[in-house]
PDB file of N, CA and C in Angstrom:
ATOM      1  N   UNK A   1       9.250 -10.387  13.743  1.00  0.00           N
ATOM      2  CA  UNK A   1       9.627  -9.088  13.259  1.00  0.00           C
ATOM      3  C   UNK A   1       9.063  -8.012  14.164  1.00  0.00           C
ATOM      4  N   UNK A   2       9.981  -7.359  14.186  1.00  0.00           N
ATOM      5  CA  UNK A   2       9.338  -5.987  14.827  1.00  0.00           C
ATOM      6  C   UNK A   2       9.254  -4.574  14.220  1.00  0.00           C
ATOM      7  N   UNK A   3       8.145  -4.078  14.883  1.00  0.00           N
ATOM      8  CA  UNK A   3       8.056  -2.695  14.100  1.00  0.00           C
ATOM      9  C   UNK A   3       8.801  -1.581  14.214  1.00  0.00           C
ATOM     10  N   UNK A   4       8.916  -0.652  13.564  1.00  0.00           N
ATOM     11  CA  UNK A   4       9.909   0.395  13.907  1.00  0.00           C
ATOM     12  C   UNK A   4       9.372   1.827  13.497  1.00  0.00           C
ATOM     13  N   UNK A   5      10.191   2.992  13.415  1.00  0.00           N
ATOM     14  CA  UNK A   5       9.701   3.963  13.558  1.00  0.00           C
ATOM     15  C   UNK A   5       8.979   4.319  11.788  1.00  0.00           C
ATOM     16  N   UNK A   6      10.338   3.656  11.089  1.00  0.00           N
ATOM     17  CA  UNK A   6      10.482   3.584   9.584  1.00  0.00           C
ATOM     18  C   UNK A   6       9.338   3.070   9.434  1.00  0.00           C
ATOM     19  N   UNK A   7       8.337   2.272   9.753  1.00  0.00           N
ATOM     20  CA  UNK A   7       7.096   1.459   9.369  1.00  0.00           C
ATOM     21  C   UNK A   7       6.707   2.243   8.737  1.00  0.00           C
ATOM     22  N   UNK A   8       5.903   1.793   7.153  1.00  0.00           N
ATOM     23  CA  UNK A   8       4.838   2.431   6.467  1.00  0.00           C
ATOM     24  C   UNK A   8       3.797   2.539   7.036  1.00  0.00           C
ATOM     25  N   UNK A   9       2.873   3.468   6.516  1.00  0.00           N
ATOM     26  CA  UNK A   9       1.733   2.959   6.860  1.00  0.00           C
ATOM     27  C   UNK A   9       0.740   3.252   5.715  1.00  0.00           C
ATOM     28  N   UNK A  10       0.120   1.814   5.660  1.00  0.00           N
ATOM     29  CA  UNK A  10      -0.342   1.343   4.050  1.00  0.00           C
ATOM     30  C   UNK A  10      -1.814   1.344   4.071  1.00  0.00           C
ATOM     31  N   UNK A  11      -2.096   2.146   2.795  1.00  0.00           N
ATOM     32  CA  UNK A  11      -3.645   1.718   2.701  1.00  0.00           C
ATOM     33  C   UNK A  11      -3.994   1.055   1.821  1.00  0.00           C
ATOM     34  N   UNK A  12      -4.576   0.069   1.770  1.00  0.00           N
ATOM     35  CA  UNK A  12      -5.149  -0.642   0.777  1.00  0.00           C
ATOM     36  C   UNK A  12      -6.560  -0.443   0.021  1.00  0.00           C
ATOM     37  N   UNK A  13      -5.940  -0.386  -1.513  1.00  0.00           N
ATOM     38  CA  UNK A  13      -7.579   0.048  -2.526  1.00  0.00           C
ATOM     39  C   UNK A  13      -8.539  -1.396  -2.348  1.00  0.00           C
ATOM     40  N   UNK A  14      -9.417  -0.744  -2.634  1.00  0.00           N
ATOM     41  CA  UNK A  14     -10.895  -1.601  -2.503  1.00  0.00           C
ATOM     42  C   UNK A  14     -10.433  -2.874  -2.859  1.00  0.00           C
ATOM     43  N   UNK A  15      -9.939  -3.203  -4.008  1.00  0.00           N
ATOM     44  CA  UNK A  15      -9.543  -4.429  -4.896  1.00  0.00           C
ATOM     45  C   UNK A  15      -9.210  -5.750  -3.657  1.00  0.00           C
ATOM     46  N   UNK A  16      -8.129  -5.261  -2.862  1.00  0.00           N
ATOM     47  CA  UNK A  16      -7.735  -6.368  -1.824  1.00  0.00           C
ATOM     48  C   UNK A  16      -8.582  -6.342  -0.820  1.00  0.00           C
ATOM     49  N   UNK A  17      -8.443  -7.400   0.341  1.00  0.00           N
ATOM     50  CA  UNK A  17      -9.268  -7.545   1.283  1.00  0.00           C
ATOM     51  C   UNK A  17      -8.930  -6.303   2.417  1.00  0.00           C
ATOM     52  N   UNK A  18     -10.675  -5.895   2.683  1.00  0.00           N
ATOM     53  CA  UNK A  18     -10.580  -5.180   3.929  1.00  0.00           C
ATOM     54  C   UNK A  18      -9.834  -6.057   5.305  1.00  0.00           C
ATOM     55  N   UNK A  19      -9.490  -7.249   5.143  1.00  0.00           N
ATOM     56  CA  UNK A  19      -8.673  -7.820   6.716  1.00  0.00           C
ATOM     57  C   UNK A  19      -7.281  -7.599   6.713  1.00  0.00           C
ATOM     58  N   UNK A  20      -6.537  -6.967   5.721  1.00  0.00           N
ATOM     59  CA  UNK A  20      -5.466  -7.121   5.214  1.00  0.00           C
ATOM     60  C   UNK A  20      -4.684  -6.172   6.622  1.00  0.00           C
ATOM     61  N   UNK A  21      -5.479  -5.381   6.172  1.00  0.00           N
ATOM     62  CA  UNK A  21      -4.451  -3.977   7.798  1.00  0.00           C
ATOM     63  C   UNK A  21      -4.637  -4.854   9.195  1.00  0.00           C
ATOM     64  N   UNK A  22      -5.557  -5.523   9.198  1.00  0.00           N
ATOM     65  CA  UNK A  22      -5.448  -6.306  10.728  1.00  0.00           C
ATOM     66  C   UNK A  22      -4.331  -7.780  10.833  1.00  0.00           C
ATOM     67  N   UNK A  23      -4.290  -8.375   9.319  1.00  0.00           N
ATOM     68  CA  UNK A  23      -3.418  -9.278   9.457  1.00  0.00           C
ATOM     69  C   UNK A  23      -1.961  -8.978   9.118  1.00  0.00           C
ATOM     70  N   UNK A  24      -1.758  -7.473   9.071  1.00  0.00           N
ATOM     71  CA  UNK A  24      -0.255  -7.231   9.086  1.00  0.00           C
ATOM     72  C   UNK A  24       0.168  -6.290   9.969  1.00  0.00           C
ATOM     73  N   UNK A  25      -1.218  -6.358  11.326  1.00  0.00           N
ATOM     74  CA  UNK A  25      -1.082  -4.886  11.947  1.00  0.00           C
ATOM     75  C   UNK A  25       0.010  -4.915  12.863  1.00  0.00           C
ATOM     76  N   UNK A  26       0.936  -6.357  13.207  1.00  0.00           N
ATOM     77  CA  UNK A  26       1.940  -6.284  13.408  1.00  0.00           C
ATOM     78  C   UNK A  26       3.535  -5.940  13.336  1.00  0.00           C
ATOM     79  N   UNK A  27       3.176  -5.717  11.634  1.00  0.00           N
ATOM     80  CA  UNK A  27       4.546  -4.667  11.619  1.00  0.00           C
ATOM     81  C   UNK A  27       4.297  -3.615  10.341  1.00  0.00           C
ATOM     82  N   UNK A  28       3.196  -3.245  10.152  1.00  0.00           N
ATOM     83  CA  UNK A  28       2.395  -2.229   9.629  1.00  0.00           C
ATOM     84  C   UNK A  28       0.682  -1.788  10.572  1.00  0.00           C
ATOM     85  N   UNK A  29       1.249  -1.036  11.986  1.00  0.00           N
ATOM     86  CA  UNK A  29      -0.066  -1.114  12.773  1.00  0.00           C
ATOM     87  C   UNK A  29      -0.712   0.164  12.343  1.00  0.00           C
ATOM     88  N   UNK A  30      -0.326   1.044  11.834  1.00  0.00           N
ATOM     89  CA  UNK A  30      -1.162   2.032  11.066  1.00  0.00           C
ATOM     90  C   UNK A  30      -2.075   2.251   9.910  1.00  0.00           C
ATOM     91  N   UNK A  31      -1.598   0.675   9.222  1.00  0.00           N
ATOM     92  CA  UNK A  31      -2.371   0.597   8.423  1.00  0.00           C
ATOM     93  C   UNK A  31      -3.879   0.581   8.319  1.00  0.00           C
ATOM     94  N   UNK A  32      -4.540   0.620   7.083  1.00  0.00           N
ATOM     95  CA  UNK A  32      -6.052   0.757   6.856  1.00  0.00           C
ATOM     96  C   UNK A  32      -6.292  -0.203   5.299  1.00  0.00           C
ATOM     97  N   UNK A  33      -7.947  -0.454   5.388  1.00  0.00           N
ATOM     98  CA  UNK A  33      -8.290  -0.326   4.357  1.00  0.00           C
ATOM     99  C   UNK A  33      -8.528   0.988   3.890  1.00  0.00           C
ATOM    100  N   UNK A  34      -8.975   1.049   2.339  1.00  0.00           N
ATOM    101  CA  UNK A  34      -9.496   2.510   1.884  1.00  0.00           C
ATOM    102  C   UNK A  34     -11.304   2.391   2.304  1.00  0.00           C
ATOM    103  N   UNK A  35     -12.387   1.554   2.208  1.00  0.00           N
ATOM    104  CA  UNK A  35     -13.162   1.157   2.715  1.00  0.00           C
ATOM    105  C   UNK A  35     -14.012   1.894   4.041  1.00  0.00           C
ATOM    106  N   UNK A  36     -12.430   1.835   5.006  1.00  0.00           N
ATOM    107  CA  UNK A  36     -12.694   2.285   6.276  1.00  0.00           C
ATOM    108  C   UNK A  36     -12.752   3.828   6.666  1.00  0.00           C
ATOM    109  N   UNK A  37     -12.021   4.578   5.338  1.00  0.00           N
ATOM    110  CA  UNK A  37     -12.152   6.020   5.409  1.00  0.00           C
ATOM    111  C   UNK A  37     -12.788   6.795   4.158  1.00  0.00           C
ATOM    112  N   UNK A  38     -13.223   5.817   3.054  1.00  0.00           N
ATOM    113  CA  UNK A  38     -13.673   6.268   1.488  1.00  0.00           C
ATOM    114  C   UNK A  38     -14.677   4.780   1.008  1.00  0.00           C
ATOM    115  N   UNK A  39     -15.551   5.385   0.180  1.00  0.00           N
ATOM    116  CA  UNK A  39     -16.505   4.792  -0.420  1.00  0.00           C
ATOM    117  C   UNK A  39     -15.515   3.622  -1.006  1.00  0.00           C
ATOM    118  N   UNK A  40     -16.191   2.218  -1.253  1.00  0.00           N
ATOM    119  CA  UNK A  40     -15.454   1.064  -1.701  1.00  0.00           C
ATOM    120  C   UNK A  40     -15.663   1.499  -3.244  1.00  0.00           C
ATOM    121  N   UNK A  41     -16.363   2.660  -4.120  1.00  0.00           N
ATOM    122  CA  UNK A  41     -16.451   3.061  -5.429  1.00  0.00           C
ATOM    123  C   UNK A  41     -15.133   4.132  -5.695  1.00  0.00           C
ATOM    124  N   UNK A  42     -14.877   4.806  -4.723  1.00  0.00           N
ATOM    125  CA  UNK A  42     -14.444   5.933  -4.869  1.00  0.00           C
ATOM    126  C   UNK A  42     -12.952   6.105  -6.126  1.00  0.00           C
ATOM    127  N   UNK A  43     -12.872   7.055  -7.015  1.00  0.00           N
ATOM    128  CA  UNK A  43     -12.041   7.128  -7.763  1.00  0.00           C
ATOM    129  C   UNK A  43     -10.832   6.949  -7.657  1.00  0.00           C
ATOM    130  N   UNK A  44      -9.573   6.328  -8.280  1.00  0.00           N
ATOM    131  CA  UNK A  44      -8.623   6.402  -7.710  1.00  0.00           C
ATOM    132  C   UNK A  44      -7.602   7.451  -7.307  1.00  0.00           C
ATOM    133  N   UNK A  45      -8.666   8.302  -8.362  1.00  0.00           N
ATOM    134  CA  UNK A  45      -7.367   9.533  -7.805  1.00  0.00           C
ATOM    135  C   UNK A  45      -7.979  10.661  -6.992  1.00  0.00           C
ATOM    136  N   UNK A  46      -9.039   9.882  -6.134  1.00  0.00           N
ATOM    137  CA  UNK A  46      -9.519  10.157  -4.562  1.00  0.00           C
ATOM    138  C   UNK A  46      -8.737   9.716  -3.640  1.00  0.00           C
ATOM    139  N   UNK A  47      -8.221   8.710  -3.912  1.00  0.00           N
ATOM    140  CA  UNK A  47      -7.585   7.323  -3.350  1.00  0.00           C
ATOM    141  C   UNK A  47      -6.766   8.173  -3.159  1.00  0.00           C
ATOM    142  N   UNK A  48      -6.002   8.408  -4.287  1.00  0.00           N
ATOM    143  CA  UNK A  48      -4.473   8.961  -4.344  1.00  0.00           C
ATOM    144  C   UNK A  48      -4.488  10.115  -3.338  1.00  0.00           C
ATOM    145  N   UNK A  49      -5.416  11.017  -3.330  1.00  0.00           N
ATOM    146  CA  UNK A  49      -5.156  12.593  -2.665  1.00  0.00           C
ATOM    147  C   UNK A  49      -5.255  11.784  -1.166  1.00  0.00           C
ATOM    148  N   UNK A  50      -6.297  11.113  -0.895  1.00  0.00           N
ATOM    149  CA  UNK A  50      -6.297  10.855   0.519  1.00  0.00           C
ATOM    150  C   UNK A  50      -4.940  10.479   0.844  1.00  0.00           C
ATOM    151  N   UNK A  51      -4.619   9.271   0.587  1.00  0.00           N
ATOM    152  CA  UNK A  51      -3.193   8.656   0.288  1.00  0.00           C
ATOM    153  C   UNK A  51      -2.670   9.861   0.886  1.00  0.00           C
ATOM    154  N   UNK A  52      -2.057  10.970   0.053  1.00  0.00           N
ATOM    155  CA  UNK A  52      -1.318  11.793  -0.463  1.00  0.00           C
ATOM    156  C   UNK A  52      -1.256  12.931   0.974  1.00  0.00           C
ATOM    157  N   UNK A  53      -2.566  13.156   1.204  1.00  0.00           N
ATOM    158  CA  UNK A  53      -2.848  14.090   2.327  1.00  0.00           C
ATOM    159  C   UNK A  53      -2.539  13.131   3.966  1.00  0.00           C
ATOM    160  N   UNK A  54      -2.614  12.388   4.317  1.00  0.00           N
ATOM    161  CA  UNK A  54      -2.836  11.707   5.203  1.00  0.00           C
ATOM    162  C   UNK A  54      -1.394  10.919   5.439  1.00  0.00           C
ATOM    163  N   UNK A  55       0.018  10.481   4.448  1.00  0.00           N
ATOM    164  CA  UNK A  55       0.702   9.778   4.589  1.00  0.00           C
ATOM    165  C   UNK A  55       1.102   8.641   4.744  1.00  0.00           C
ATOM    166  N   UNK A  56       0.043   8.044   3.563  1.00  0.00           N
ATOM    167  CA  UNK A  56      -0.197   6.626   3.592  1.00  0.00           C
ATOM    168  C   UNK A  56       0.916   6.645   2.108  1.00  0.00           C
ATOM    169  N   UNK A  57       1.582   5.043   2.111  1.00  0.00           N
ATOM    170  CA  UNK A  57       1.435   4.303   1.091  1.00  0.00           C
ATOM    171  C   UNK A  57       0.170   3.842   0.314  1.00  0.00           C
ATOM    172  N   UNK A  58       0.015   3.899  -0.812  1.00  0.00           N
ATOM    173  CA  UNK A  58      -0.834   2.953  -1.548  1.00  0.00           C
ATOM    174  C   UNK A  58      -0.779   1.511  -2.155  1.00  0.00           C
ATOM    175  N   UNK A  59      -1.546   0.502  -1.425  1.00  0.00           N
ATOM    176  CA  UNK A  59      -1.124  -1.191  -1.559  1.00  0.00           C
ATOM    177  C   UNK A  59      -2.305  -0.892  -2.803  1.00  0.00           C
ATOM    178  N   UNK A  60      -1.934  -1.647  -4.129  1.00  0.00           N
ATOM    179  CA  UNK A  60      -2.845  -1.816  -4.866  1.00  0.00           C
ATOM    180  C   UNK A  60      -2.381  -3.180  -5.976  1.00  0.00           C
ATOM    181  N   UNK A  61      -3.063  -3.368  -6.401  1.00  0.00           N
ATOM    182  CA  UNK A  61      -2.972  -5.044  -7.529  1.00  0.00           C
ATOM    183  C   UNK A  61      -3.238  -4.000  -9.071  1.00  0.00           C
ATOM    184  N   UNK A  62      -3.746  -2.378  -8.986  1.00  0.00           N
ATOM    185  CA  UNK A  62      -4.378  -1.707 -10.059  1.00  0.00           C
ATOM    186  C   UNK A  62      -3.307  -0.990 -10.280  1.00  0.00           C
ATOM    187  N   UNK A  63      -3.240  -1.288 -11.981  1.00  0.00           N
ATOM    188  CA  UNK A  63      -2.206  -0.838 -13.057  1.00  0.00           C
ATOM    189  C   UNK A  63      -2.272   0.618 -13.086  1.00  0.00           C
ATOM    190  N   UNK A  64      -3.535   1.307 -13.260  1.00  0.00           N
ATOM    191  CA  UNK A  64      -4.117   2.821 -13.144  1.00  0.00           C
ATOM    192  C   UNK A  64      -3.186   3.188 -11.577  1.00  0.00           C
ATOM    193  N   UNK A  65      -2.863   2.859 -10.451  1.00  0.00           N
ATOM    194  CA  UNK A  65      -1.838   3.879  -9.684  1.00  0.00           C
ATOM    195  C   UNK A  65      -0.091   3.940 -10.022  1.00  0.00           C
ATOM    196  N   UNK A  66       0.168   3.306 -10.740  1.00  0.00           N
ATOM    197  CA  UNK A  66       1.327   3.032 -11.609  1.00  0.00           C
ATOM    198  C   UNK A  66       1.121   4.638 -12.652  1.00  0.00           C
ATOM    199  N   UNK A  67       0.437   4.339 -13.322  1.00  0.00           N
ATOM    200  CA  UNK A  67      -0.202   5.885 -14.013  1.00  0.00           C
ATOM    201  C   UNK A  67      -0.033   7.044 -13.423  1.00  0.00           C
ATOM    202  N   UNK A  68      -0.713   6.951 -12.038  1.00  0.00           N
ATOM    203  CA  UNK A  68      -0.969   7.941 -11.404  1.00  0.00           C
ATOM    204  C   UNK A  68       0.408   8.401 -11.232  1.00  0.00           C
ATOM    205  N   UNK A  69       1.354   7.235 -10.867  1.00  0.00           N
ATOM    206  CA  UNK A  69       2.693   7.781  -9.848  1.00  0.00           C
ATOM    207  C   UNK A  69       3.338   8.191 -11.060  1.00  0.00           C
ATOM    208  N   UNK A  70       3.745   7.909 -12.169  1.00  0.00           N
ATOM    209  CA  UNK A  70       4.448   8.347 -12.865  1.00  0.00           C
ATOM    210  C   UNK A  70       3.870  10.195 -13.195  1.00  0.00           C
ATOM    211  N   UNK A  71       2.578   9.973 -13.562  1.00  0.00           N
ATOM    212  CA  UNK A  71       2.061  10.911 -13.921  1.00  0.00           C
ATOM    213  C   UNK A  71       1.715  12.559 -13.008  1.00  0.00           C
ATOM    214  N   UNK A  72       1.985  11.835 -11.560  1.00  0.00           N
ATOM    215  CA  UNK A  72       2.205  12.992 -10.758  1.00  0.00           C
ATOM    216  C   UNK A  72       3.092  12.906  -9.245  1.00  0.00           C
ATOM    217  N   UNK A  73       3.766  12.072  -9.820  1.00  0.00           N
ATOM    218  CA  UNK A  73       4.985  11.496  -8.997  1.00  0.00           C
ATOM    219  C   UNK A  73       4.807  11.327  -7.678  1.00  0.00           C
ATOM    220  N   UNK A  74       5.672  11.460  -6.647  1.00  0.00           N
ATOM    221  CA  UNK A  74       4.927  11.001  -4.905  1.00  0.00           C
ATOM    222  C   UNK A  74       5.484  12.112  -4.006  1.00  0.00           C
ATOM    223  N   UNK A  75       5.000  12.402  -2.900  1.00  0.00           N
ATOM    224  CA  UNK A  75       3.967  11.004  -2.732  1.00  0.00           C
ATOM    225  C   UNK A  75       2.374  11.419  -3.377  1.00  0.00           C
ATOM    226  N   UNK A  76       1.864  10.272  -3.010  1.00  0.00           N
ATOM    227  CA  UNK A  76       1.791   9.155  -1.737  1.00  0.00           C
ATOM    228  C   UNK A  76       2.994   7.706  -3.001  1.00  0.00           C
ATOM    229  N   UNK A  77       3.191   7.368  -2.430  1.00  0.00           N
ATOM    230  CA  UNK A  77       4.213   5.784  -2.777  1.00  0.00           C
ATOM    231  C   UNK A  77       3.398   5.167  -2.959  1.00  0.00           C
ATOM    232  N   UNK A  78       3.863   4.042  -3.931  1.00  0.00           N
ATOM    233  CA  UNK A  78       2.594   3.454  -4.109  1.00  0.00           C
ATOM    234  C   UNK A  78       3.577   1.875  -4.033  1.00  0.00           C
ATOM    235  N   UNK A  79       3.054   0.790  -3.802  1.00  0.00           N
ATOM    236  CA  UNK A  79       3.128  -1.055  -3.484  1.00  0.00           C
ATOM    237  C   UNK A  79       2.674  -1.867  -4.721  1.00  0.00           C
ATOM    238  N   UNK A  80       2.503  -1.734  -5.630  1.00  0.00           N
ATOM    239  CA  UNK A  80       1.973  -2.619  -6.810  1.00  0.00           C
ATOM    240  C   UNK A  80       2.171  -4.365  -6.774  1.00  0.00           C
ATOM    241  N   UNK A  81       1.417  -4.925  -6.206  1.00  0.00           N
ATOM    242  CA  UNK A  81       1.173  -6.386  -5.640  1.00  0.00           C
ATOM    243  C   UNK A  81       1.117  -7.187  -6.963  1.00  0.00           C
ATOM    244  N   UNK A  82       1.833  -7.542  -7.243  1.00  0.00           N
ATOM    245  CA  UNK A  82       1.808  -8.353  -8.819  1.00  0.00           C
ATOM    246  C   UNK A  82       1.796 -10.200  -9.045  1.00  0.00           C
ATOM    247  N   UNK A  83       1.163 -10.285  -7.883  1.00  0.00           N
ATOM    248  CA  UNK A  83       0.428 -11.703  -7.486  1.00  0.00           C
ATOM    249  C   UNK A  83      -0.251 -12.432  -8.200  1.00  0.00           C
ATOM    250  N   UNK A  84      -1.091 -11.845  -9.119  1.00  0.00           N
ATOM    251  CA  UNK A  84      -2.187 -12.169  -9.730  1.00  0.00           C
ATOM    252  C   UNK A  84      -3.344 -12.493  -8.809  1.00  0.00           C
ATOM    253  N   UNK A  85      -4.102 -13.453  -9.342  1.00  0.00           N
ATOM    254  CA  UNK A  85      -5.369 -13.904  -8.397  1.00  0.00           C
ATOM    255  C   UNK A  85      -5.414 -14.882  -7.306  1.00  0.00           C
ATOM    256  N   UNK A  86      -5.020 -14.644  -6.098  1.00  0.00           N
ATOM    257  CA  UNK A  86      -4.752 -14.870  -4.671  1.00  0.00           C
ATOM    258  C   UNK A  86      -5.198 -14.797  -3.532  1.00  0.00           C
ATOM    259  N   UNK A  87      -4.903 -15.453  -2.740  1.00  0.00           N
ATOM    260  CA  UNK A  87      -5.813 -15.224  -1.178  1.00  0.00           C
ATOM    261  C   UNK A  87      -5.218 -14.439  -0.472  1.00  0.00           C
ATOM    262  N   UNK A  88      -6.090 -13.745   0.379  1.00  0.00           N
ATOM    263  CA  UNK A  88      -5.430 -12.235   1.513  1.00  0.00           C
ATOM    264  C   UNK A  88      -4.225 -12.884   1.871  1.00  0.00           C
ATOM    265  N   UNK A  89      -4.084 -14.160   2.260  1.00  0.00           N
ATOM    266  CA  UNK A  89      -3.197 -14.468   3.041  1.00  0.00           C
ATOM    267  C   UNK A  89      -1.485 -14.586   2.536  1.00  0.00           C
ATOM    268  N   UNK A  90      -1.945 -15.006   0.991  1.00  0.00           N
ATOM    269  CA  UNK A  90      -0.607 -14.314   0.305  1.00  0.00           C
ATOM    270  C   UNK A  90      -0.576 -13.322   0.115  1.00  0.00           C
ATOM    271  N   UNK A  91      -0.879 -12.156  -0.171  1.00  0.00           N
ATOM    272  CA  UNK A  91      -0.418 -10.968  -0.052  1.00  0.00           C
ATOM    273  C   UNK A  91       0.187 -10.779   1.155  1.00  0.00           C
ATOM    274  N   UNK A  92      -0.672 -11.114   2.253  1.00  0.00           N
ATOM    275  CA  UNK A  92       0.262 -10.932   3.997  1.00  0.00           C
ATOM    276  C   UNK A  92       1.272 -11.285   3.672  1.00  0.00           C
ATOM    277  N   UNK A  93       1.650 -12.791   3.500  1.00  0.00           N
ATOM    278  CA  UNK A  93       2.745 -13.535   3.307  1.00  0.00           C
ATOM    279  C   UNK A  93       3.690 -12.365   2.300  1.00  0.00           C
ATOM    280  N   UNK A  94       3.711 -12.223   1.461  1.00  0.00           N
ATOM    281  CA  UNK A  94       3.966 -11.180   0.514  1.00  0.00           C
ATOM    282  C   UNK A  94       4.890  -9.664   1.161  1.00  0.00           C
ATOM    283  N   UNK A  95       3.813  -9.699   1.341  1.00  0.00           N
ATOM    284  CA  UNK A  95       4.308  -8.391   2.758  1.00  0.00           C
ATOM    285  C   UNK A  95       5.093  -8.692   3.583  1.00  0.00           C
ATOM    286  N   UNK A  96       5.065  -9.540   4.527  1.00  0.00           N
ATOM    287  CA  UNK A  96       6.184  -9.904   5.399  1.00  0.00           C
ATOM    288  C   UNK A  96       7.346 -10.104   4.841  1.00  0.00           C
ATOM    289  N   UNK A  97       7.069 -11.552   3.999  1.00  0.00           N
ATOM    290  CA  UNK A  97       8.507 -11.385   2.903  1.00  0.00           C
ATOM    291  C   UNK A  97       9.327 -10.336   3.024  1.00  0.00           C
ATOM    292  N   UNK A  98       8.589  -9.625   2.518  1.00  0.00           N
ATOM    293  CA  UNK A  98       9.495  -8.171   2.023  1.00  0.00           C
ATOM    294  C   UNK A  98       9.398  -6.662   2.792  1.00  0.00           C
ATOM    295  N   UNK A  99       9.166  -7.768   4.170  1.00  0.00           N
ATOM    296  CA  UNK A  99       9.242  -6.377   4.859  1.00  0.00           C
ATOM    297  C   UNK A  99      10.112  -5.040   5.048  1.00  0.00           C
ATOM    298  N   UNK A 100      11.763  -5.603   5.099  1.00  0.00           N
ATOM    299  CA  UNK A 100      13.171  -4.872   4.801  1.00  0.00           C
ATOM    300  C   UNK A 100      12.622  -3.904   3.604  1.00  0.00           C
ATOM    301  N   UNK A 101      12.455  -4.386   2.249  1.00  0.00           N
ATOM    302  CA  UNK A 101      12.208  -3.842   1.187  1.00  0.00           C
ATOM    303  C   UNK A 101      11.150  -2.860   1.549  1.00  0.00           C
ATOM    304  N   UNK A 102      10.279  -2.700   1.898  1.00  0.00           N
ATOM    305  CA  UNK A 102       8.806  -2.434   1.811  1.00  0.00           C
ATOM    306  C   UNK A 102       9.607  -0.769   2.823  1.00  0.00           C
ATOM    307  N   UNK A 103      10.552  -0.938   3.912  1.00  0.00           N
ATOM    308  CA  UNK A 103      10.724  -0.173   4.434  1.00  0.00           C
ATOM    309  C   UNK A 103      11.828   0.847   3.995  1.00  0.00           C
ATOM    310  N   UNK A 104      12.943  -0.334   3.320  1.00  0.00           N
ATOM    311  CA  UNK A 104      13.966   0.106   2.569  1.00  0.00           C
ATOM    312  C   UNK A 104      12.882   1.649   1.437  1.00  0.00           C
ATOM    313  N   UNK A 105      12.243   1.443   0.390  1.00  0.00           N
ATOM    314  CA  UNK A 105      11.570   1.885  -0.300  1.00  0.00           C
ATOM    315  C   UNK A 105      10.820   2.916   0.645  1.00  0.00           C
ATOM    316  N   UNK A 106      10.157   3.211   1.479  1.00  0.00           N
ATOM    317  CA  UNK A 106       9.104   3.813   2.247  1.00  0.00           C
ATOM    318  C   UNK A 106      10.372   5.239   2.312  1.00  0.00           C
ATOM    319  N   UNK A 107      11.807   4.725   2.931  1.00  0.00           N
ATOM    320  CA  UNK A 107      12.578   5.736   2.961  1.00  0.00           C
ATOM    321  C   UNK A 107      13.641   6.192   2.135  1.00  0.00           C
ATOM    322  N   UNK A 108      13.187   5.492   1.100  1.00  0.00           N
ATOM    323  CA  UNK A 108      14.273   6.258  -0.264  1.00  0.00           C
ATOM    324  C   UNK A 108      13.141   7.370  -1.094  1.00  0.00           C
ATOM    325  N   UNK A 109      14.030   8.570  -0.761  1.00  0.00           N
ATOM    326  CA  UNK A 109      13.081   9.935  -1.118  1.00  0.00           C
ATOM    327  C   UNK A 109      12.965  10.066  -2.593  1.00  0.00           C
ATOM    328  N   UNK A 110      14.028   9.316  -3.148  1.00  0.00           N
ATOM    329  CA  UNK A 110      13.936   9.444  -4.405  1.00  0.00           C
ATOM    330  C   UNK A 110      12.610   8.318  -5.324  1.00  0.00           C
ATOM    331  N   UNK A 111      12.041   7.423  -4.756  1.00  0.00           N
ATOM    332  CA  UNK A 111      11.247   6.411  -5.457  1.00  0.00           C
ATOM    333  C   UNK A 111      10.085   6.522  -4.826  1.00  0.00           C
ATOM    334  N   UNK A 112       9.068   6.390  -5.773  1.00  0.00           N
ATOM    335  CA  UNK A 112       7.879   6.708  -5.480  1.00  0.00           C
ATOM    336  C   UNK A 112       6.834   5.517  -6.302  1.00  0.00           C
ATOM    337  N   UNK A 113       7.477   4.055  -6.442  1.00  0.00           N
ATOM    338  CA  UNK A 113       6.894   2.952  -7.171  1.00  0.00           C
ATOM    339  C   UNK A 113       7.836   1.898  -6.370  1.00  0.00           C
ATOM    340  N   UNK A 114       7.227   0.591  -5.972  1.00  0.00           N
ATOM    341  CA  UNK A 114       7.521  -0.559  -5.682  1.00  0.00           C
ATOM    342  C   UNK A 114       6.831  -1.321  -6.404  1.00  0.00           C
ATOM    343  N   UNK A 115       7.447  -2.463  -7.103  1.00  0.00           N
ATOM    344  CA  UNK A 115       6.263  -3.995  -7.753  1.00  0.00           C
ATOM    345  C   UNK A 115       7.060  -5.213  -6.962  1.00  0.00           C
ATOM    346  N   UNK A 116       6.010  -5.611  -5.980  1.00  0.00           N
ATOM    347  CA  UNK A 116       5.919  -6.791  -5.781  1.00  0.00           C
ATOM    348  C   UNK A 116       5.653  -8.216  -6.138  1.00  0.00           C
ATOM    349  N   UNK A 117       6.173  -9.164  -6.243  1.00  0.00           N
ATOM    350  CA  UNK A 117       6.845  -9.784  -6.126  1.00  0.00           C
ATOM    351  C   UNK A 117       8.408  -9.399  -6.686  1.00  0.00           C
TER     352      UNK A 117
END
């Protein structure tokens, strides 16, 4: 796969692994953990403004940014990973999967929620 201009670029909340942006930095190379720019405590709707200010997606497994998006709509977009309890490496897997989607969504102005799987 290759990357394109459309690429998200995703940050991931504390919950998932900080390796996650390096093992998908191939067709999400902008990505981050939240970790790497915010306290691994920090609130989520710290999360969200950074998110929000900066032009990230939000990758999260947490029901509370579902809340958030409804409650103050997007951006930032948010990825809701609905895996359950899993290794980094499925979520990657996960991600790739659905990379089309992941981008499809990134550029529909109207949606501001994805659930994965």
């Amino acid at each position: 796969m290759t990357t394109t201009a459309t690429s998200a670029m995703l940050l991931f909340d504390p919950n998932l692994s900080p390796r996650l942006p390096r093992i998908v930095a191939d067709i999400f190379p902008e990505s981050i953990h939240v970790g790497r720019v915010l306290r691994f405590d920090t609130p989520d709707e710290e999360i969200w403004e950074y998110a929000r200010e900066h032009g990230f997606v939000v990758v999260t497994k947490d029901r509370d940014f579902i809340r958030l998006s409804r409650q103050r709509g997007h951006p930032p977009k948010v990825i809701r990973v609905t895996l359950g309890n899993c290794s980094r490496e499925a979520v990657a897997r996960l991600l790739r999967e659905r990379f089309a989607d992941i981008v499809a969504f990134h550029q529909d102005e109207d949606r501001g929620l994805l659930e994965l799987p």
